[in-house]
N, C-alpha and C. Protein backbone atom coordinates (compact mmCIF):
# COMPACT_ATOMS: atom_id res chain seq x y z
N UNK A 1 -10.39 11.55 -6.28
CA UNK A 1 -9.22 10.81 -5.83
C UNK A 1 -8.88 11.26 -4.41
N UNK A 2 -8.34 10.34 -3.38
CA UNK A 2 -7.92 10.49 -2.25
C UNK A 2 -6.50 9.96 -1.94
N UNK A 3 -6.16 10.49 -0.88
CA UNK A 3 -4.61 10.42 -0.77
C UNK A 3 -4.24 10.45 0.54
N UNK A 4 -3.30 9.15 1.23
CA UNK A 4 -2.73 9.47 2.35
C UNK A 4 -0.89 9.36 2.43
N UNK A 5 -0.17 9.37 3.19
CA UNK A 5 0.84 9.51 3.69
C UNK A 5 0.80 8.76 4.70
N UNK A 6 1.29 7.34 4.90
CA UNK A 6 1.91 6.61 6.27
C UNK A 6 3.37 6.22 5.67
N UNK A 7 3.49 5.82 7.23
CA UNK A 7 5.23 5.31 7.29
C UNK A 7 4.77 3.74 7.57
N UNK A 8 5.60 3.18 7.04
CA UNK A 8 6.35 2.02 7.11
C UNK A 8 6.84 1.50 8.14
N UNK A 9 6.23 0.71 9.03
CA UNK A 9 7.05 0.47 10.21
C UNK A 9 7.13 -0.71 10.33
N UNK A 10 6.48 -2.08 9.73
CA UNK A 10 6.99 -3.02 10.16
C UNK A 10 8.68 -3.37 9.73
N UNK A 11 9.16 -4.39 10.71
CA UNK A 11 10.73 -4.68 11.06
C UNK A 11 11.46 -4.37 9.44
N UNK A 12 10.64 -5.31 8.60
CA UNK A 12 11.98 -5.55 7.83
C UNK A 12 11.07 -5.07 6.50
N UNK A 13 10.25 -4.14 6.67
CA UNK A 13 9.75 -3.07 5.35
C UNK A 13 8.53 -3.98 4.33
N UNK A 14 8.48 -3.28 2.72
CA UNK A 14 7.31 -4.39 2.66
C UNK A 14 7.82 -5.46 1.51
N UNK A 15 8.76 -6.89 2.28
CA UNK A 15 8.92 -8.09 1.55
C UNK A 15 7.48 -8.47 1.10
N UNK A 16 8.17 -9.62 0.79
CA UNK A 16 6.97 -10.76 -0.25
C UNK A 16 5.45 -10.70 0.41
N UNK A 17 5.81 -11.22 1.65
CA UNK A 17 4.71 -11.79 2.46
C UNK A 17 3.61 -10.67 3.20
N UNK A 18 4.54 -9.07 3.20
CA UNK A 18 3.45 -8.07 3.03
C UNK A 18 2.72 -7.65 2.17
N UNK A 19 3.78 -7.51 0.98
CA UNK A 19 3.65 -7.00 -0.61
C UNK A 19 2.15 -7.77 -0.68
N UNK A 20 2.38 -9.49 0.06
CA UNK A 20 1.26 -10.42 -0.63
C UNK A 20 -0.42 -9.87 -0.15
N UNK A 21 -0.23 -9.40 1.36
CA UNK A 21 -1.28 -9.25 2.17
C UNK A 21 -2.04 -7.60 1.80
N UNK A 22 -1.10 -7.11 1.57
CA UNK A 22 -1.80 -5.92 0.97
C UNK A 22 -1.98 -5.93 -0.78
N UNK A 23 -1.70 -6.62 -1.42
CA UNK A 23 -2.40 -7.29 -2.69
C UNK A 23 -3.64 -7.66 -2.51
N UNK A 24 -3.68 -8.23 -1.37
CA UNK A 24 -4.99 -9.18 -1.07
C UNK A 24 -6.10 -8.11 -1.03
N UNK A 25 -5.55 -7.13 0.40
CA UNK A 25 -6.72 -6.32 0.80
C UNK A 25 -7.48 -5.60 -0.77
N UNK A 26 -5.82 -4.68 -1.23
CA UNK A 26 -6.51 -4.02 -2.41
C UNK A 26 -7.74 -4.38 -3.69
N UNK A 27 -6.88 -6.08 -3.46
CA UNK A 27 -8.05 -6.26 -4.15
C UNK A 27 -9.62 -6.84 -3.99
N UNK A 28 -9.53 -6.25 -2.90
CA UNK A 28 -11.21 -6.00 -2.43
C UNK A 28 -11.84 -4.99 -2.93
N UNK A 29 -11.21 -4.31 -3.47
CA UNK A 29 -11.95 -2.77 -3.63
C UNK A 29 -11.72 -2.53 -4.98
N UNK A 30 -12.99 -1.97 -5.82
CA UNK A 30 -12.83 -1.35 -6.99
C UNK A 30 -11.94 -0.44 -7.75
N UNK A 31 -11.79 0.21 -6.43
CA UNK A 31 -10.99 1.30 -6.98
C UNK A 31 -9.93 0.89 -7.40
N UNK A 32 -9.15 2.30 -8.33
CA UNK A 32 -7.66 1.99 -8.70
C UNK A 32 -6.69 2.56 -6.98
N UNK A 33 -5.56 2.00 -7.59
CA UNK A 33 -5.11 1.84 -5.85
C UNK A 33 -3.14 1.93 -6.23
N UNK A 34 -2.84 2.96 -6.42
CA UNK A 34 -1.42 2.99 -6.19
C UNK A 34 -0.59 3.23 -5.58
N UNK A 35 0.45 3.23 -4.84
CA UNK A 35 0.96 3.36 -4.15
C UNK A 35 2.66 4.31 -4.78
N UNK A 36 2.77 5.28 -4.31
CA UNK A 36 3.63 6.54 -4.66
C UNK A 36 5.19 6.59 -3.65
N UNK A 37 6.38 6.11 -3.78
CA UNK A 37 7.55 6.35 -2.98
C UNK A 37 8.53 6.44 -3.80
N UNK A 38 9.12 7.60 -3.04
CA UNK A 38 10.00 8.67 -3.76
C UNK A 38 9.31 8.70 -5.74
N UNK A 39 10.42 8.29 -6.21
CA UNK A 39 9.89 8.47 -8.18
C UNK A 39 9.19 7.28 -8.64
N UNK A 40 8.71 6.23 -7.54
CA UNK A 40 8.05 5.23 -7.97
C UNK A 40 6.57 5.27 -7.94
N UNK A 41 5.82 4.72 -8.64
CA UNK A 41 4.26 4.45 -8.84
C UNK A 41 4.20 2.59 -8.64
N UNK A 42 3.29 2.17 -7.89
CA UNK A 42 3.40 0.90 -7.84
C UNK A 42 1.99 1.03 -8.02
N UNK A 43 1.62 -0.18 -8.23
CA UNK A 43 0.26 -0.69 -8.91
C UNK A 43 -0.32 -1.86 -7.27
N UNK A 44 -0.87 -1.24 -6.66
CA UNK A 44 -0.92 -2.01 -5.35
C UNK A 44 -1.48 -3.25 -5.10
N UNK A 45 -2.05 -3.51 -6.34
CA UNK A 45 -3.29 -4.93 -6.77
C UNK A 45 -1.96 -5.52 -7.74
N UNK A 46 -0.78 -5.97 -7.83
CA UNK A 46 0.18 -6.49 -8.15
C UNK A 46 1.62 -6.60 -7.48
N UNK A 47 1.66 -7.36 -6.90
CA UNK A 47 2.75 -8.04 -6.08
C UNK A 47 3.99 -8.07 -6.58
N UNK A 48 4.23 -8.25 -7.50
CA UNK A 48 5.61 -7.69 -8.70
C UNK A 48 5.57 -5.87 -8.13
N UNK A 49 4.88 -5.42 -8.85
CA UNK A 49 4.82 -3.67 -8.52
C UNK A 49 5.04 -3.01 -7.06
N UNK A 50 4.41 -3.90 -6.51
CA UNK A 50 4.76 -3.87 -5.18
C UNK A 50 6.18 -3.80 -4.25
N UNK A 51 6.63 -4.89 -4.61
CA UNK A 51 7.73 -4.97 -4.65
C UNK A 51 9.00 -4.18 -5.39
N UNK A 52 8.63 -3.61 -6.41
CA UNK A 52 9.64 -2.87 -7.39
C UNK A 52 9.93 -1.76 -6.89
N UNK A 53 8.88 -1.50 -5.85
CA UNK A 53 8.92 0.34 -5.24
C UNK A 53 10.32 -0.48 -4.20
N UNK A 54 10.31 -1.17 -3.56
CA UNK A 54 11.55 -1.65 -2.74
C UNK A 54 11.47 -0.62 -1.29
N UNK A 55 10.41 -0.59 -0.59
CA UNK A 55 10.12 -0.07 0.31
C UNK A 55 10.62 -0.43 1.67
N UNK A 56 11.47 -0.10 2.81
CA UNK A 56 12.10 -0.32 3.76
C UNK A 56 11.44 0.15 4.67
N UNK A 57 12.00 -0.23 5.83
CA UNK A 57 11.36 0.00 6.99
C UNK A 57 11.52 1.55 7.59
N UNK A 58 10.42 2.15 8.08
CA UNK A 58 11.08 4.03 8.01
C UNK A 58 10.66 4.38 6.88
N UNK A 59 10.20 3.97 5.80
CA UNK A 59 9.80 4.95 4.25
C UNK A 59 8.47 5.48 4.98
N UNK A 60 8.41 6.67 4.14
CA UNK A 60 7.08 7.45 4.10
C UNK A 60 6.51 7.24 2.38
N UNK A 61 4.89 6.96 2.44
CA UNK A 61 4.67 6.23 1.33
C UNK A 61 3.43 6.89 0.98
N UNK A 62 3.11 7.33 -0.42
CA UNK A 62 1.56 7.35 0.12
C UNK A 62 1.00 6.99 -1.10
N UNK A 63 -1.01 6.13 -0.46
CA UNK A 63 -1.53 5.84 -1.35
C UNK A 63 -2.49 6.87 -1.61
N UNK A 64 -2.71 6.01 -2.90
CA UNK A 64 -3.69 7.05 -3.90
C UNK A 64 -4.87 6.01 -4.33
N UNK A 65 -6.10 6.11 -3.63
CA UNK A 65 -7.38 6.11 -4.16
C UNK A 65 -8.37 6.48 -5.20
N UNK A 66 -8.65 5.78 -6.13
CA UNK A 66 -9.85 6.76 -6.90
C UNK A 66 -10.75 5.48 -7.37
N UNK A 67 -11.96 6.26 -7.26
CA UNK A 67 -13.04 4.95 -7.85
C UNK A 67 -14.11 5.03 -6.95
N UNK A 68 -15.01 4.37 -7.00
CA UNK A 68 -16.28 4.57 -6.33
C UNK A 68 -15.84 4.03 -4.58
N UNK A 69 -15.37 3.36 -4.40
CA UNK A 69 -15.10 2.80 -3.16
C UNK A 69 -13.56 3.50 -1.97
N UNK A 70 -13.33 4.36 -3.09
CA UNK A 70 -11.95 4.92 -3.08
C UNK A 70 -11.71 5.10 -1.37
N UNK A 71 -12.29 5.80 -0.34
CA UNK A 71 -12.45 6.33 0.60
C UNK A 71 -12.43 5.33 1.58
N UNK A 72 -13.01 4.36 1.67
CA UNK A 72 -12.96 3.29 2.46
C UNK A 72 -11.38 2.33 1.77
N UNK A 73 -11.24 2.17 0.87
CA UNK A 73 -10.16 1.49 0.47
C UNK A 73 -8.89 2.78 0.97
N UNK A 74 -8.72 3.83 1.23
CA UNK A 74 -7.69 4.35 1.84
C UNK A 74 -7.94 3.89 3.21
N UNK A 75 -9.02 4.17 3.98
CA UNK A 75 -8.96 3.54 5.46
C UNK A 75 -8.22 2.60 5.73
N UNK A 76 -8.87 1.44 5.21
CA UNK A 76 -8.12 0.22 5.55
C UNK A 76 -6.81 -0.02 4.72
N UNK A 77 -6.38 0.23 4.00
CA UNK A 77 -5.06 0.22 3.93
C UNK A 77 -4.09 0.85 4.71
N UNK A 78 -4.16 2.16 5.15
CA UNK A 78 -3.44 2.88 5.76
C UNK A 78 -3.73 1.98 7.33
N UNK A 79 -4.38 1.56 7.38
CA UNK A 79 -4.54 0.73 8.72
C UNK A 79 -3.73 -0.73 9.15
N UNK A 80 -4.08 -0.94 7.77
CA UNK A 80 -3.14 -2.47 7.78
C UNK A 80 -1.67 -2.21 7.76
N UNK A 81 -1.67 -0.69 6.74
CA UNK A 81 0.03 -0.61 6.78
C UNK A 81 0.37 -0.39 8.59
N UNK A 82 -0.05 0.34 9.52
CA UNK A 82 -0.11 1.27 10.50
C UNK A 82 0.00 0.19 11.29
N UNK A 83 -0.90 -0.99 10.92
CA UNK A 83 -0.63 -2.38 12.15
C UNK A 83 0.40 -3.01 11.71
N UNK A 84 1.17 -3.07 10.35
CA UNK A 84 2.36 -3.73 10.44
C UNK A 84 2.25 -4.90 9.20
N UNK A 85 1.07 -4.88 8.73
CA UNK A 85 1.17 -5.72 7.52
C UNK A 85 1.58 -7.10 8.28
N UNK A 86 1.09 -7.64 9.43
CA UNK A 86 0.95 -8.94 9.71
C UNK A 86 2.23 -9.12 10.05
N UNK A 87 3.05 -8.37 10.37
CA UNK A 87 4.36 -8.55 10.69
C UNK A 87 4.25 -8.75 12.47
């Protein structure tokens, strides 16, 4: 399993239309893929879960990788979060 820590920076944190785009990415990748803020576990390949963590702009977040692809699926996520999730 692998693990990073980014912040949250696009404007207005991660609504629908990020929640949606990083659904998308995750589910490119085999691996399991959650996402950890403050006492929440979100399920990052579900857009409901996604959303339930209720993540704002300024959170520090981090995902969690595991699975054969695990390593490359932290890259690019932490990347997409880092560019802003299309914001």
């Amino acid at each position: 399993m692998v693990s990073s820590k980014v912040v949250v920076n696009n404007p207005t944190g991660i609504h629908l239309r990020p929640a949606g785009l990083l659904c998308q990415i995750a589910l490119q990748f085999k691996s399991k893929i959650d996402i950890k803020f403050n006492e929440t576990t979100a399920n990052a390949k579900s857009v409901l879960s996604v959303l339930g963590a209720c993540v704002k702009t300024g959170d520090e977040i981090e995902i969690l990788c595991e699975g054969e692809d695990e390593e490359e699926a932290l890259r690019t996520l932490v990347k997409a979060i880092e560019d802003g999730l299309g914001e």
